[in-house]
Protein backbone atom coordinates (compact mmCIF):
# COMPACT_ATOMS: atom_id res chain seq x y z
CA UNK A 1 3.17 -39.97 32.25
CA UNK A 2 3.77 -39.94 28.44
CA UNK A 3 4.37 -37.09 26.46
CA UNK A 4 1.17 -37.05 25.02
CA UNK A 5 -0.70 -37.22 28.39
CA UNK A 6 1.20 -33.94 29.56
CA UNK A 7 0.07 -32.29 26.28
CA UNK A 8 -3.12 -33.32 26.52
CA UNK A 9 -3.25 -31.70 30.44
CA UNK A 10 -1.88 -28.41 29.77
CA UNK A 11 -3.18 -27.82 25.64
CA UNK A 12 -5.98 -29.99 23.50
CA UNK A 13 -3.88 -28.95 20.64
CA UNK A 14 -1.70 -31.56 21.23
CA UNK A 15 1.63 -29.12 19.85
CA UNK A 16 -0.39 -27.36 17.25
CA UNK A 17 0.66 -23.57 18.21
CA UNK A 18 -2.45 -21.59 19.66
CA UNK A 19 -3.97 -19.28 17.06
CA UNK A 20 -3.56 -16.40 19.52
CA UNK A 21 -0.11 -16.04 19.52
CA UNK A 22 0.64 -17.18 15.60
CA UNK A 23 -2.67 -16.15 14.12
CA UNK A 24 -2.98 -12.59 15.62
CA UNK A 25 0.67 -11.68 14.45
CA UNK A 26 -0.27 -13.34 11.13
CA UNK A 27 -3.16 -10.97 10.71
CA UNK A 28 -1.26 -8.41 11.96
CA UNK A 29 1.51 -8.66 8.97
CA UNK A 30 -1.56 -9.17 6.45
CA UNK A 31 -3.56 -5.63 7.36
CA UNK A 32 -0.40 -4.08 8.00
CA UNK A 33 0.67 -5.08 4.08
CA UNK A 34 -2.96 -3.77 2.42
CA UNK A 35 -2.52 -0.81 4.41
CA UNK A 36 0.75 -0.12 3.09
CA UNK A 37 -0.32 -1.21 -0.35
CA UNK A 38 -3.62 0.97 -0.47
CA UNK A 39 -1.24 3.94 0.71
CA UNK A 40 1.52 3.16 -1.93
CA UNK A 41 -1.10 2.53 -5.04
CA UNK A 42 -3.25 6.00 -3.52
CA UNK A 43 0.07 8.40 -3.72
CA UNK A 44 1.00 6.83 -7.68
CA UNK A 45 -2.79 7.50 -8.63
CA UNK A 46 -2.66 10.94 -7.51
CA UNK A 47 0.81 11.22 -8.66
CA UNK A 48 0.11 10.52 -12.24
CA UNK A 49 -3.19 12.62 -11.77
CA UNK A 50 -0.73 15.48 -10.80
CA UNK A 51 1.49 15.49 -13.37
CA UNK A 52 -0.69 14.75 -15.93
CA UNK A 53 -2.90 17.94 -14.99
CA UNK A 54 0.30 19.87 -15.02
CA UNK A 55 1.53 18.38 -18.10
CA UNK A 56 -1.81 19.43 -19.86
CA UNK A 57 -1.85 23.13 -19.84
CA UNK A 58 2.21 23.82 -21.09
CA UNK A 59 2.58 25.14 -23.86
CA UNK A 60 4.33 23.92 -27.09
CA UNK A 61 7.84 24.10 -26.71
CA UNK A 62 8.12 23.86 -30.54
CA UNK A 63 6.34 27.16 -31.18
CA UNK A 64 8.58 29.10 -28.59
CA UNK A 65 10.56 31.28 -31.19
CA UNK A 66 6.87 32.44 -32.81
CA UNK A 67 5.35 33.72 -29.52
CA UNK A 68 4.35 37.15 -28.64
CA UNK A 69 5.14 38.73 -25.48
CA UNK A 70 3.80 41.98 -23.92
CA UNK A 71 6.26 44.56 -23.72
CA UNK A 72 6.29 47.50 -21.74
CA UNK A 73 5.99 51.28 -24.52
CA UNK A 74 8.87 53.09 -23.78
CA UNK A 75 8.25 56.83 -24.50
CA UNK A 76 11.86 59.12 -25.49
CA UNK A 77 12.19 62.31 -25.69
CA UNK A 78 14.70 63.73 -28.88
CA UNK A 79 17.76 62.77 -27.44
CA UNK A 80 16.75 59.26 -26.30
CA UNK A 81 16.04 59.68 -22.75
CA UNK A 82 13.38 58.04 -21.45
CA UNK A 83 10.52 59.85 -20.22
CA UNK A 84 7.86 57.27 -19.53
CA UNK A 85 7.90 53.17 -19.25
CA UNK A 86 3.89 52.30 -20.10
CA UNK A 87 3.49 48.42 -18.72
CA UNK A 88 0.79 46.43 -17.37
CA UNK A 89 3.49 43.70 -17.08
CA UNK A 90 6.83 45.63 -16.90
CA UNK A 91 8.84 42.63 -19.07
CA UNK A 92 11.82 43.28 -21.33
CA UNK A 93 12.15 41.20 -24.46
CA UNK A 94 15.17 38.62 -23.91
CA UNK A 95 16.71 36.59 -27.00
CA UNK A 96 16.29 32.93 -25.95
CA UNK A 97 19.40 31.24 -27.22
């Protein structure tokens, strides 16, 4: 028997590989890649989403010596001790250098 006799009895291929061993891995590799592509391209749109939302509401860094910050009243008595701290934020004024 030839060799194209003993193909013919075990495969009608005749040595073209079976599509369900190449053809399943091959799809395998291609879902596997949009799936990993659809994941990568979700987490940068929500990324930039992120940061752009946070980017949005800080304030101008230019205008930082000009800003007003509540203080808490500090009430003395004569010789400068203090009596009462009045706050609803209890901050202390800090120079920014």
């Amino acid at each position: 028997m030839s060799y194209f006799n003993k193909k013919r009895l075990y495969s009608p291929s005749f040595g073209v590989p079976s599509r369900t061993s190449y053809g399943v891995k091959n799809k395998k590799k291609k879902v596997m890649f949009w799936l990993l592509a659809g994941f990568l391209f979700f987490v940068l749109v929500c990324g930039f989403r992120l940061t752009k939302n946070v980017l949005v509401d800080l304030p101008d860094v230019t205008k930082i010596k000009d800003m007003v910050f509540s203080e808490a009243t500090i009430i003395q008595d004569r010789n400068g001790e203090t009596l009462y701290k009045l706050f609803e934020e209890n901050r202390q004024y800090v120079e920014y250098s």
